[in-house]
Each structure stands twice: as structure tokens, then as C-alpha cells.
N, C-alpha and C. Protein backbone atom coordinates (compact mmCIF):
# COMPACT_ATOMS: atom_id res chain seq x y z
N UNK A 1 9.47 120.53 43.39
CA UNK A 1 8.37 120.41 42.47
C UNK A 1 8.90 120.62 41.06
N UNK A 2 8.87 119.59 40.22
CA UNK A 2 9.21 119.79 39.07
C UNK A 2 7.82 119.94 38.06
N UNK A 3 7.70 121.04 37.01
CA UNK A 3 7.13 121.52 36.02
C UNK A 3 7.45 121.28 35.13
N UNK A 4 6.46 120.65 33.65
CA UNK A 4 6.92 120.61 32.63
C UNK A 4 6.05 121.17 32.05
N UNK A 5 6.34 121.81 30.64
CA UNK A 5 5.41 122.34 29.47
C UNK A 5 4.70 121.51 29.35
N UNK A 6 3.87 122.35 28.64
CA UNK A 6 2.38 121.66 27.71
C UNK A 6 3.21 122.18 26.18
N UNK A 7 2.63 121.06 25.20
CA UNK A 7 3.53 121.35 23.61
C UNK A 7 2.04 121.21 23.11
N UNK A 8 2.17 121.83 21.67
CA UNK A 8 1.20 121.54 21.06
C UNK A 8 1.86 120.36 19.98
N UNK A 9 1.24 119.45 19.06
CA UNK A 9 1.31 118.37 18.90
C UNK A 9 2.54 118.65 17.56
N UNK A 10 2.99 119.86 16.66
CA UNK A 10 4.46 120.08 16.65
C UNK A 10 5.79 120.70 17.51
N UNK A 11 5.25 120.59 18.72
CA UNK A 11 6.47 120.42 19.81
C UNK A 11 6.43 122.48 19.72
N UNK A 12 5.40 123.06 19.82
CA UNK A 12 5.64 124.40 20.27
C UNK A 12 4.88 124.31 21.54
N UNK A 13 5.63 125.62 22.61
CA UNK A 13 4.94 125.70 23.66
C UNK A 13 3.95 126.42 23.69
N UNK A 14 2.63 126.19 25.02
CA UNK A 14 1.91 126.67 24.76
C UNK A 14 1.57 127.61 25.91
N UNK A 15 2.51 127.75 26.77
CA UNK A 15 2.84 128.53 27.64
C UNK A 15 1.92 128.14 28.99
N UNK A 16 1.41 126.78 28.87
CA UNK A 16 0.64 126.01 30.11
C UNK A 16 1.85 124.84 30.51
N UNK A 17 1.82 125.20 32.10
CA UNK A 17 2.75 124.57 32.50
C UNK A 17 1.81 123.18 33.59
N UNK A 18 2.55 122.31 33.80
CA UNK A 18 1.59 120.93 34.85
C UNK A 18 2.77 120.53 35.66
N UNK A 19 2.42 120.15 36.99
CA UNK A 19 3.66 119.82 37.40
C UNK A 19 3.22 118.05 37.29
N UNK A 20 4.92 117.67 37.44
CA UNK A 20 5.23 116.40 37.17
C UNK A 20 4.85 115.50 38.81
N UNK A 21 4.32 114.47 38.06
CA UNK A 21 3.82 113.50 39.09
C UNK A 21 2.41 113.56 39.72
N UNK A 22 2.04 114.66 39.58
CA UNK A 22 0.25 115.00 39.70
C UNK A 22 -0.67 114.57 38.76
N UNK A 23 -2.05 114.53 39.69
CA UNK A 23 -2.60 114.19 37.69
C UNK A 23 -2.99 115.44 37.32
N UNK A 24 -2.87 115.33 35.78
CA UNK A 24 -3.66 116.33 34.91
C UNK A 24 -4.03 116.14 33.78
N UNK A 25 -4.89 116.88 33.67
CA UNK A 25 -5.49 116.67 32.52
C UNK A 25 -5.28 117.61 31.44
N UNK A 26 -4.63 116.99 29.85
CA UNK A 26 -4.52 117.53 28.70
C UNK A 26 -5.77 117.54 27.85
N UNK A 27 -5.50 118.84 27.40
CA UNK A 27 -6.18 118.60 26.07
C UNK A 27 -6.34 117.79 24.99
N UNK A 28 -7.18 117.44 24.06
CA UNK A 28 -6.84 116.78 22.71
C UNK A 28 -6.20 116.75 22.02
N UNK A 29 -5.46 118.22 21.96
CA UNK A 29 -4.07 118.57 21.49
C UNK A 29 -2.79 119.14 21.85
N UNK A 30 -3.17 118.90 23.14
CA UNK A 30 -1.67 118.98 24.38
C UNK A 30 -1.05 117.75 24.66
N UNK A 31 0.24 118.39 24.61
CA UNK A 31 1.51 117.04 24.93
C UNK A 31 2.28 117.39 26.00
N UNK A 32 2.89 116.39 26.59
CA UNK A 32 4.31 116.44 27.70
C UNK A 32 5.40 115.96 27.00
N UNK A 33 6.44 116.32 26.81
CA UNK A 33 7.31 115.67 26.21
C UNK A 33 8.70 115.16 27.19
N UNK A 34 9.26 114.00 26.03
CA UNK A 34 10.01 112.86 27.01
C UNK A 34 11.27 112.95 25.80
N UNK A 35 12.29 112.31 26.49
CA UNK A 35 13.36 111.98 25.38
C UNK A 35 14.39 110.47 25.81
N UNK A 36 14.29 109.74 24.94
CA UNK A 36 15.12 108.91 24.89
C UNK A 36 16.24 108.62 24.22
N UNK A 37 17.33 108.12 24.48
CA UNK A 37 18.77 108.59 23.94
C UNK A 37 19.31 107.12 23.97
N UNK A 38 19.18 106.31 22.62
CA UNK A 38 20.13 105.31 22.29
C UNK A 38 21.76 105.68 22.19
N UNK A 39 22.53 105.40 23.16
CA UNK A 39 23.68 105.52 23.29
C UNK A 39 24.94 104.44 22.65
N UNK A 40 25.22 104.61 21.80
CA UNK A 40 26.21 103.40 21.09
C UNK A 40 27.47 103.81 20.76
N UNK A 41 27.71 102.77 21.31
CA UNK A 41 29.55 102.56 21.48
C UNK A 41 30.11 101.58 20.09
N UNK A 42 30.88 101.66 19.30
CA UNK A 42 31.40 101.46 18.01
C UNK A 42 31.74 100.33 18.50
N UNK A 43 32.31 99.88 19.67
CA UNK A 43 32.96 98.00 20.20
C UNK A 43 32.20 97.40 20.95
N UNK A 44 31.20 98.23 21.45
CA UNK A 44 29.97 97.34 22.46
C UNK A 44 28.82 97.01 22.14
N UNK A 45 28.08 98.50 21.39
CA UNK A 45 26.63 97.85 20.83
C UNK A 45 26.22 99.50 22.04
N UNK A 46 24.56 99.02 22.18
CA UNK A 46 23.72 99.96 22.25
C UNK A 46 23.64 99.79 24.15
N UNK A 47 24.08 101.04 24.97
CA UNK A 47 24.39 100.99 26.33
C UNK A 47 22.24 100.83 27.14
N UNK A 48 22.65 100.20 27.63
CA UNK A 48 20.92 99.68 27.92
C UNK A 48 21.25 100.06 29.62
N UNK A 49 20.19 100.75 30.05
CA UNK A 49 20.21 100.49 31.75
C UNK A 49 18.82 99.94 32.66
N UNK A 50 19.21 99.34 33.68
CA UNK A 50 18.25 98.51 34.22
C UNK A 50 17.92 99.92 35.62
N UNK A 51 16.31 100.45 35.22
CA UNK A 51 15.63 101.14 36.33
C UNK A 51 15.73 100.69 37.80
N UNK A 52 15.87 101.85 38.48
CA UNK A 52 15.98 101.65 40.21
C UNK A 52 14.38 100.83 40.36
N UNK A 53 14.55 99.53 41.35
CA UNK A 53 13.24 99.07 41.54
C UNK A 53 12.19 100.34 42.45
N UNK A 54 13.06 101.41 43.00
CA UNK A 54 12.12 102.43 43.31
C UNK A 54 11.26 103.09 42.08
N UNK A 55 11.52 103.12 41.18
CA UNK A 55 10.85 104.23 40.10
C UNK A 55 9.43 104.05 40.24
N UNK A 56 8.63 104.80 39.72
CA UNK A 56 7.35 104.82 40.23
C UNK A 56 6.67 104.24 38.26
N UNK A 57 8.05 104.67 37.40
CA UNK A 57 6.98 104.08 36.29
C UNK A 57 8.39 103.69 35.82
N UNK A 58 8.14 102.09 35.67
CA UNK A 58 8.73 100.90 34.68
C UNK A 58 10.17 100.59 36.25
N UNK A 59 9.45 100.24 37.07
CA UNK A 59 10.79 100.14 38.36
C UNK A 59 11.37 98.89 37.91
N UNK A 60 12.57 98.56 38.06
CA UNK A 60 13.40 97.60 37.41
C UNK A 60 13.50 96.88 35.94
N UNK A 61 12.70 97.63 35.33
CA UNK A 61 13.25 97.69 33.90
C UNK A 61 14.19 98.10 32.96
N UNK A 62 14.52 96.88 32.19
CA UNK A 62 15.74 97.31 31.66
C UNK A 62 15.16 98.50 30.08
N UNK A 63 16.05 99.37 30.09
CA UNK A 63 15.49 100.24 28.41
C UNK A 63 17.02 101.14 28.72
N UNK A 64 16.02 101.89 27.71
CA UNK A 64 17.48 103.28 27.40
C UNK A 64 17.12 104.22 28.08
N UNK A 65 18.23 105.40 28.10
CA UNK A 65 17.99 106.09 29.16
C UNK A 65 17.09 106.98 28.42
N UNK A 66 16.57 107.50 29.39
CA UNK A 66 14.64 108.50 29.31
C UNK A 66 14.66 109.08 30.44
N UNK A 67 13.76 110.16 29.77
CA UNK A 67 13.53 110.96 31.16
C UNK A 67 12.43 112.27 30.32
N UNK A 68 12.02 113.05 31.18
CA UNK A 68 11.26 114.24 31.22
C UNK A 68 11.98 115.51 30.73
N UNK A 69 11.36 116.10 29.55
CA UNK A 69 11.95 117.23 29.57
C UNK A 69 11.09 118.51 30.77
N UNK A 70 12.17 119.16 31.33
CA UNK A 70 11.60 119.96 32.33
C UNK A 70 11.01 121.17 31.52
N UNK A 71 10.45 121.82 32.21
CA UNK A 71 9.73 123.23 31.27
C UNK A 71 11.33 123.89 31.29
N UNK A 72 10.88 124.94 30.41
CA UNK A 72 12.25 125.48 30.00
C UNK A 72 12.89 124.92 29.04
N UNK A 73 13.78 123.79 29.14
CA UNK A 73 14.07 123.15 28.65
C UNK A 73 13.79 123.19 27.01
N UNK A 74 14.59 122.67 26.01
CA UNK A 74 14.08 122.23 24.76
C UNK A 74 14.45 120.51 24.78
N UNK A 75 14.38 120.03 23.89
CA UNK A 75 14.30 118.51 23.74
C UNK A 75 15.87 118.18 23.96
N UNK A 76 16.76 118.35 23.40
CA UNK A 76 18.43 118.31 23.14
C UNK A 76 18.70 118.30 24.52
N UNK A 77 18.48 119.35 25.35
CA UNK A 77 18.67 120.15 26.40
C UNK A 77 18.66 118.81 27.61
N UNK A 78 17.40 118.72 27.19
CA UNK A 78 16.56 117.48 28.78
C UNK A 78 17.30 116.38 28.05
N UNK A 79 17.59 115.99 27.08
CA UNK A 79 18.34 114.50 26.74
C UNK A 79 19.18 114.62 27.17
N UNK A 80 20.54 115.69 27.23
CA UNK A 80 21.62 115.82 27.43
C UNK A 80 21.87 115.77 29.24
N UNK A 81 20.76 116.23 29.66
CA UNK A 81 20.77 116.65 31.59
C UNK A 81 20.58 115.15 31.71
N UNK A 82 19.61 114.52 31.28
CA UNK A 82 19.48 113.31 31.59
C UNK A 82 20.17 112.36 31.82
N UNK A 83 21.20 112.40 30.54
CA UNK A 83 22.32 111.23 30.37
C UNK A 83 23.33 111.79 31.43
N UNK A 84 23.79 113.44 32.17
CA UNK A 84 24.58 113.72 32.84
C UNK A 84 24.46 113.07 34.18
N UNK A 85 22.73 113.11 34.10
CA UNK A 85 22.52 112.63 35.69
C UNK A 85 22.52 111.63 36.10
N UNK A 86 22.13 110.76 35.40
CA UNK A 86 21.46 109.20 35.24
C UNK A 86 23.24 108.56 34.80
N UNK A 87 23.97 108.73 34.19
CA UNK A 87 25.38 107.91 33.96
C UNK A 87 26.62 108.93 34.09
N UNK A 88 26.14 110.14 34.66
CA UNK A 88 27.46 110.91 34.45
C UNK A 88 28.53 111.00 33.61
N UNK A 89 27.59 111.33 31.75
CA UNK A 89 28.55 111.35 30.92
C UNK A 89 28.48 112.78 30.15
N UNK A 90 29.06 113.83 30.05
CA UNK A 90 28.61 115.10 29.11
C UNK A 90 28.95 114.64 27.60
N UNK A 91 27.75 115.40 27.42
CA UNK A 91 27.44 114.47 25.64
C UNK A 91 28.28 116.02 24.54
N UNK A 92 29.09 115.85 23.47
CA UNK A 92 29.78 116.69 22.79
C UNK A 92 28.19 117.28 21.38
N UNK A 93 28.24 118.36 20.80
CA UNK A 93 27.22 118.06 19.59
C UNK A 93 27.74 117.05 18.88
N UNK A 94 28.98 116.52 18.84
CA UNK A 94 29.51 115.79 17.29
C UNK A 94 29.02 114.16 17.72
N UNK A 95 28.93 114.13 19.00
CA UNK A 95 28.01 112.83 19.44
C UNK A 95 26.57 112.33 19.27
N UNK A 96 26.08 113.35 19.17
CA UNK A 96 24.71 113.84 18.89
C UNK A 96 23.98 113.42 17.34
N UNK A 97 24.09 112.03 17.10
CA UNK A 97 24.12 112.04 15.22
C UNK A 97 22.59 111.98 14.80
N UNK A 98 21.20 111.78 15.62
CA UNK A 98 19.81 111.79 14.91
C UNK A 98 19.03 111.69 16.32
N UNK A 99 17.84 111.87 15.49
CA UNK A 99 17.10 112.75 16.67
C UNK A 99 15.58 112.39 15.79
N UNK A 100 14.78 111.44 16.04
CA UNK A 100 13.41 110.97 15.46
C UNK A 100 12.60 111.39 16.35
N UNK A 101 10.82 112.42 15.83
CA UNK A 101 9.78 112.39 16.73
C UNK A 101 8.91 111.14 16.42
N UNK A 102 7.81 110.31 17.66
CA UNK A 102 7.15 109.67 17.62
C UNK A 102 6.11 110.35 19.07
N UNK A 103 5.31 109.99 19.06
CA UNK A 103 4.04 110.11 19.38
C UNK A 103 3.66 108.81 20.83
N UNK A 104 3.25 109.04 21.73
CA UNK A 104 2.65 107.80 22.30
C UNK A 104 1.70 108.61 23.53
N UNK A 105 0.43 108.32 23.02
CA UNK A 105 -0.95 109.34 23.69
C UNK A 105 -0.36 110.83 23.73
N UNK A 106 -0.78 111.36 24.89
CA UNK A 106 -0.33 112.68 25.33
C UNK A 106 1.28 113.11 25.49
N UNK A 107 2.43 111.93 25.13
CA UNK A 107 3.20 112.57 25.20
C UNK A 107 4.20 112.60 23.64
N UNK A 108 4.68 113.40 23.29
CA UNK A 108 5.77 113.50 22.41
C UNK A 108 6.88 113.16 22.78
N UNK A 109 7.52 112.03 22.06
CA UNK A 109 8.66 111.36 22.27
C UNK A 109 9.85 111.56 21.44
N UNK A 110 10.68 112.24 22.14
CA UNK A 110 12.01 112.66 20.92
C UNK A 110 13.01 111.62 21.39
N UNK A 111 13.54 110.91 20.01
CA UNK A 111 14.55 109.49 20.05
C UNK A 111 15.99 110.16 19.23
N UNK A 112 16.31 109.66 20.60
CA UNK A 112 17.99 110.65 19.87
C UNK A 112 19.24 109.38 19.19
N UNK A 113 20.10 109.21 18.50
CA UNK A 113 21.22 108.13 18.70
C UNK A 113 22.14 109.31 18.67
N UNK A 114 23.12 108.71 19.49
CA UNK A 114 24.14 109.47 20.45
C UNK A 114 25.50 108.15 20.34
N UNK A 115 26.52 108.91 19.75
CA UNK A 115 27.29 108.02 19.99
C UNK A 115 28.55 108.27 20.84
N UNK A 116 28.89 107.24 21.64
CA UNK A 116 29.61 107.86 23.18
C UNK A 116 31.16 106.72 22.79
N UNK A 117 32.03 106.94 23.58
CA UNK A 117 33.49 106.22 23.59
C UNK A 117 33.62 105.80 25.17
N UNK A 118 32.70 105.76 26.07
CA UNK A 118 33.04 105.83 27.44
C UNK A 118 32.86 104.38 27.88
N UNK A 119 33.56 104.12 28.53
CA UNK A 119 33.44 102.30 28.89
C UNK A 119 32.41 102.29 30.35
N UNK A 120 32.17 101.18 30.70
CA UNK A 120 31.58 101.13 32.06
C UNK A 120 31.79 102.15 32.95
N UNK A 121 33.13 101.39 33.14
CA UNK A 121 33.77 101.63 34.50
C UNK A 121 33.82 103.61 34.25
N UNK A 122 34.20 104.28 33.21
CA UNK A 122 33.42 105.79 33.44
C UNK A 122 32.23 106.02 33.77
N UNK A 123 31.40 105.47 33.71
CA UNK A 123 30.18 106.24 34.29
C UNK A 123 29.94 106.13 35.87
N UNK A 124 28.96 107.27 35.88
CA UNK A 124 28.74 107.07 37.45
C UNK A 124 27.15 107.40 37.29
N UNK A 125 26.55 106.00 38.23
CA UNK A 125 25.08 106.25 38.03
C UNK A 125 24.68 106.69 38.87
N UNK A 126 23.43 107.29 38.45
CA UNK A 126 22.86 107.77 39.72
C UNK A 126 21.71 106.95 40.30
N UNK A 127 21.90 106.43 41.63
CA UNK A 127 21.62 105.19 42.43
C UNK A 127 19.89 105.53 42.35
N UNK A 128 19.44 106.55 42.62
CA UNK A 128 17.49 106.82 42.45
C UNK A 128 17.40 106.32 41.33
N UNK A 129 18.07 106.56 40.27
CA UNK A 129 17.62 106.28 39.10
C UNK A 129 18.03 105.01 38.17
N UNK A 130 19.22 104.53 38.40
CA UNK A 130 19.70 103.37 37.41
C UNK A 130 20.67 102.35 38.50
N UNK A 131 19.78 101.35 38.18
CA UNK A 131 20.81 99.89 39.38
C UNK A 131 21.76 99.63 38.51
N UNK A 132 22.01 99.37 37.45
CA UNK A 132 23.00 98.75 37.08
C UNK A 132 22.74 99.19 35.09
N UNK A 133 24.13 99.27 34.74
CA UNK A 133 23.90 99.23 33.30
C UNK A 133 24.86 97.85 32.38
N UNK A 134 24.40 97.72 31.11
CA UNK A 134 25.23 96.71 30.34
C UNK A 134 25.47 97.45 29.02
N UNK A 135 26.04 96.35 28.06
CA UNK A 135 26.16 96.86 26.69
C UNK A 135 24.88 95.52 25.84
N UNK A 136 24.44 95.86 24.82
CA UNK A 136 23.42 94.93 24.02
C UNK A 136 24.03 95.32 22.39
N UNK A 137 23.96 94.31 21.32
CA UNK A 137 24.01 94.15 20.28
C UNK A 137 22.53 94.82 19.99
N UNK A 138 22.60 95.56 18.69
CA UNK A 138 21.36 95.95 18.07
C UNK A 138 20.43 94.87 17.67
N UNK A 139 20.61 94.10 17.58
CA UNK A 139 19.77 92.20 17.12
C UNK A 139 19.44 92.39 18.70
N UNK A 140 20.33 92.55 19.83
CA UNK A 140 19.53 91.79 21.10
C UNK A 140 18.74 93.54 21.87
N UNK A 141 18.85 94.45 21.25
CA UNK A 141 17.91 95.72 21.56
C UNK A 141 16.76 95.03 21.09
N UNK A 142 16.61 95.20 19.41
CA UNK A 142 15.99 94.64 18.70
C UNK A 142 14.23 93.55 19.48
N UNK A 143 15.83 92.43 19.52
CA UNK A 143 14.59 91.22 20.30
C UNK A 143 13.68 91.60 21.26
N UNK A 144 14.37 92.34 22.40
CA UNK A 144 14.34 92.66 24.02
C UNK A 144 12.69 93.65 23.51
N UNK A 145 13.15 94.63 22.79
CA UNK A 145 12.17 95.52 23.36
C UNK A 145 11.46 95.98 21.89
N UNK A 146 11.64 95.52 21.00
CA UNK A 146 10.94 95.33 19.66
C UNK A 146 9.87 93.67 19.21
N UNK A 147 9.82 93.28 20.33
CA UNK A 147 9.56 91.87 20.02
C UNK A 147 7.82 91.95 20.35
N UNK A 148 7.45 90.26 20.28
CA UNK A 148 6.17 90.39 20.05
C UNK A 148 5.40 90.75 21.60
N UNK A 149 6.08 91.12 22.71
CA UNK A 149 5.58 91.52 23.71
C UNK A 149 5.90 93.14 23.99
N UNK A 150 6.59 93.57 22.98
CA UNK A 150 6.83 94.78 23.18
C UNK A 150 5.84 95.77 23.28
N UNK A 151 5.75 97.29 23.96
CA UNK A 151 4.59 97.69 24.06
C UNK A 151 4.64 99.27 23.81
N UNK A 152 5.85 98.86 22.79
CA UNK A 152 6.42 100.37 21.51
C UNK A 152 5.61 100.15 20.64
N UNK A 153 5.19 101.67 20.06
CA UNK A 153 4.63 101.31 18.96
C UNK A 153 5.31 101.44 17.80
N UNK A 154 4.32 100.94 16.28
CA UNK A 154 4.76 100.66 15.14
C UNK A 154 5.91 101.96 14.92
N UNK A 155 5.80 102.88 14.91
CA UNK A 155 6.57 104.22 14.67
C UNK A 155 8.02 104.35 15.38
N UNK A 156 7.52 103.94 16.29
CA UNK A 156 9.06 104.08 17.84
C UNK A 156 9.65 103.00 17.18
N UNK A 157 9.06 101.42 17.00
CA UNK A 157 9.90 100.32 16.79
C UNK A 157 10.68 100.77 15.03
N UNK A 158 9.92 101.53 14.21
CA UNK A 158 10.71 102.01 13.19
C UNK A 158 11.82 102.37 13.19
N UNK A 159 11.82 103.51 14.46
CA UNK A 159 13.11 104.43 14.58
C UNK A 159 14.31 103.56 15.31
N UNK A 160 13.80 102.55 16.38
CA UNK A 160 14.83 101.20 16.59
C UNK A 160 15.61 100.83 15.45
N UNK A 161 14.54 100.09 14.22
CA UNK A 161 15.09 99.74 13.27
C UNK A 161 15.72 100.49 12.95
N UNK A 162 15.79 101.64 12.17
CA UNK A 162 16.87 102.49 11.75
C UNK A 162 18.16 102.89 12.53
N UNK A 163 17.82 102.75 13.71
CA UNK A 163 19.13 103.28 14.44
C UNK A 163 20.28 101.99 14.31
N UNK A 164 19.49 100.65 14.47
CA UNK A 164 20.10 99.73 14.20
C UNK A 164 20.98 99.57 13.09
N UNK A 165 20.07 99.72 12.17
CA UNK A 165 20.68 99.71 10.69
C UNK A 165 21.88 100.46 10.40
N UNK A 166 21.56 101.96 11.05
CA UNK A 166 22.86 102.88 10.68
C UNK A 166 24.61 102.49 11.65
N UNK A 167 23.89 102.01 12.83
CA UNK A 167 25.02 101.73 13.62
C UNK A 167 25.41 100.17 13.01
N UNK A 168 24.90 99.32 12.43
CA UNK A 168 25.11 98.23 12.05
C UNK A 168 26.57 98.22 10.52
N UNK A 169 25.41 99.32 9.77
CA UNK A 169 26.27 99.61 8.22
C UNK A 169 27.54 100.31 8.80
N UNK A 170 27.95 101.22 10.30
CA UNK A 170 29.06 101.83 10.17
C UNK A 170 30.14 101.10 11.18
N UNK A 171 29.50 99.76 11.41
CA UNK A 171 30.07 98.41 11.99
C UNK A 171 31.13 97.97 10.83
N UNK A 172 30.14 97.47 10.25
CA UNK A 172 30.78 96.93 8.53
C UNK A 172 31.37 97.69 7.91
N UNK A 173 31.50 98.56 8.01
CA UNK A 173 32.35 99.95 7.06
C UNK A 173 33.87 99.74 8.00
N UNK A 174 33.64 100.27 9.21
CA UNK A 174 34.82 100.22 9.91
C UNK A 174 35.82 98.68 9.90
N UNK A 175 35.14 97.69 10.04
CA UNK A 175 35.31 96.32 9.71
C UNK A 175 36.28 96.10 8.23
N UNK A 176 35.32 96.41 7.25
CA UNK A 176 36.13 96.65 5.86
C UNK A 176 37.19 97.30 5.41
N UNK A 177 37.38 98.43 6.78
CA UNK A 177 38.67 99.58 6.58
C UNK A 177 39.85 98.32 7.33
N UNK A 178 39.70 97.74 8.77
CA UNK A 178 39.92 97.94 9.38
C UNK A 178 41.09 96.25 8.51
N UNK A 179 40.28 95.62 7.64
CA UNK A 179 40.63 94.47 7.30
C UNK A 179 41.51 95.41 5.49
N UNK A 180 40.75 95.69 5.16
CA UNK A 180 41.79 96.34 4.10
C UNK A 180 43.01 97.11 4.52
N UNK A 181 43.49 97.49 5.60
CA UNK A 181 44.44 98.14 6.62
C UNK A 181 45.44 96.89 6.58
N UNK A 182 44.72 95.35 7.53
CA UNK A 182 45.43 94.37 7.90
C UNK A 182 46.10 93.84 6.49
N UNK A 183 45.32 93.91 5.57
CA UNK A 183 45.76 92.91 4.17
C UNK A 183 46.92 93.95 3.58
N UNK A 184 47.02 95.14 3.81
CA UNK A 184 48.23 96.40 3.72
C UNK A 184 49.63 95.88 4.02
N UNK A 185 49.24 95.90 5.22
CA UNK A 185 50.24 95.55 6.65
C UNK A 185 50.99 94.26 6.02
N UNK A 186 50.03 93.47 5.56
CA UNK A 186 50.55 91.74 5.57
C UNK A 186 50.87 91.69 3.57
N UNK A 187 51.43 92.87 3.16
CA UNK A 187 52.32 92.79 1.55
C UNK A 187 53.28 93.28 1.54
């Protein structure tokens, strides 16, 4: 039986616990909170995984990895268990570069970008939870799950944009080193 907090709507606890997968009912100003963790690799783009068709919510969908923070837990905490369990990768703090709240009904959604060096073939998924993973360009995150069928809202698709943007500008930065290096090399 897993338990998660009740938050009040700035992410303090309120010392009411619900267990997960039952129904219940919140208050007007009670939350469950969730965390999602854009994972980007500096040569691949943004690591996307496709849900076990078992899952009971979004089964064979492709997104980023998510999950429940358990009670106890703080937000960092449940992102970090998540990504251990779900791809078997331990995340460093210096990986750890932003961390956006957004809102969607009763739950509080903390959006992390996380940047990882681990190729495929390191991870190990965990089969309940993830069939298969790829790599996506921020343009094809973007399209996929920012587009006009998307069913993020205005706020969440913000924090997309930005994550994009920052991993995009330190594309081009590295790019510009990487070619002012070559034009070195070649005088």
C-alpha cells in the first residue's frame, strides 16, 4: 500500500495522508504531488520513454519519466527514486540544473531538467513500468507533446519551452567552442 501526502497549494504538508490508487477526496485546497524529470543528454536531445501497456494511467504512452511522490518523501527525493527505478540511473546534485512548479487540478506538478551522460544501452528499465525508451530533439518533444492535441497546460507547455531553449542555447555554445577549437587546430 503506497501513501502519499496531502500538500497545501505551496507544497507544505498537511499532515493528511491518502493512499495511492483509491479514490479520495481533496479539499479545495489539497494537493498530491507528482514529478517529472526531462532528462537531456548534450549529443542526443531529451530521453523520452514509452509506458508499460499495463499502466493503469497513460498505458503505452510515450512522455518523460513521472511518477508519485510517496509521503515522506520531498519533491527532489521522489524524482530521483523514480528515475532509479524506472531506468536505473542515480542522478548526481550537479545533474540536477531546474526544477519549475505547475499546477494541474488537485495535483502539484514539480518539472525538473536533469542532465544525464548515460547512453541506452546503460540503463536498465524497469519492465512494470517502461517498454522501451528513445532519444527526441527538443523541436520533436516540442511537436509530440506541446502540440495542438496536447493536453498540458498553458503553464507546463511554458516550462517545455524553456527547458528547450536552455538546452538548445548550451547546444550552440558548445557547437561555437567546439568549432573555434577546430579553426585552432587547422592554423
Amino acid at each position: 500500500m503506497e501513501m502519499l501526502d496531502v500538500y497545501t497549494r505551496e507544497g507544505q504538508r498537511t499532515g493528511k495522508l491518502v493512499e495511492r490508487g483509491r479514490r479520495y477526496r481533496l479539499a479545495d485546497d489539497e494537493y498530491t504531488m507528482v514529478v517529472h524529470a526531462f532528462l537531456y543528454h548534450r549529443d542526443h536531445g531529451f530521453l523520452i520513454q514509452k509506458r508499460a501497456a499495463t499502466k493503469r494511467v497513460l498505458p503505452g504512452a510515450w512522455c518523460v519519466t513521472m511518477g508519485v511522490v510517496q509521503a515522506g518523501e520531498d519533491s527532489e527525493s521522489g524524482m530521483r527514486r523514480e528515475v532509479r527505478e524506472e531506468l536505473g540511473l542515480e542522478l548526481t546534485d550537479e545533474q540536477i540544473r531546474n526544477c519549475v512548479r505547475t499546477y494541474n487540478g488537485h495535483k502539484i506538478v514539480d518539472v525538473y531538467l536533469v542532465y544525464i551522460d548515460a547512453e541506452l544501452e546503460d540503463m536498465v528499465l524497469q519492465q512494470e513500468e517502461v517498454e522501451q525508451v528513445c532519444w527526441m530533439s527538443g523541436r520533436e518533444v516540442l511537436s509530440r507533446f506541446g502540440g495542438k492535441q496536447s493536453k498540458v497546460n498553458e503553464e507546463y507547455l511554458s516550462c517545455m519551452q524553456r527547458y528547450v531553449h536552455v538546452t538548445g542555447k548550451a547546444a550552440k555554445r558548445r557547437r561555437r567552442r567546439q568549432n573555434a577549437k577546430l579553426a585552432k587546430q587547422g592554423n
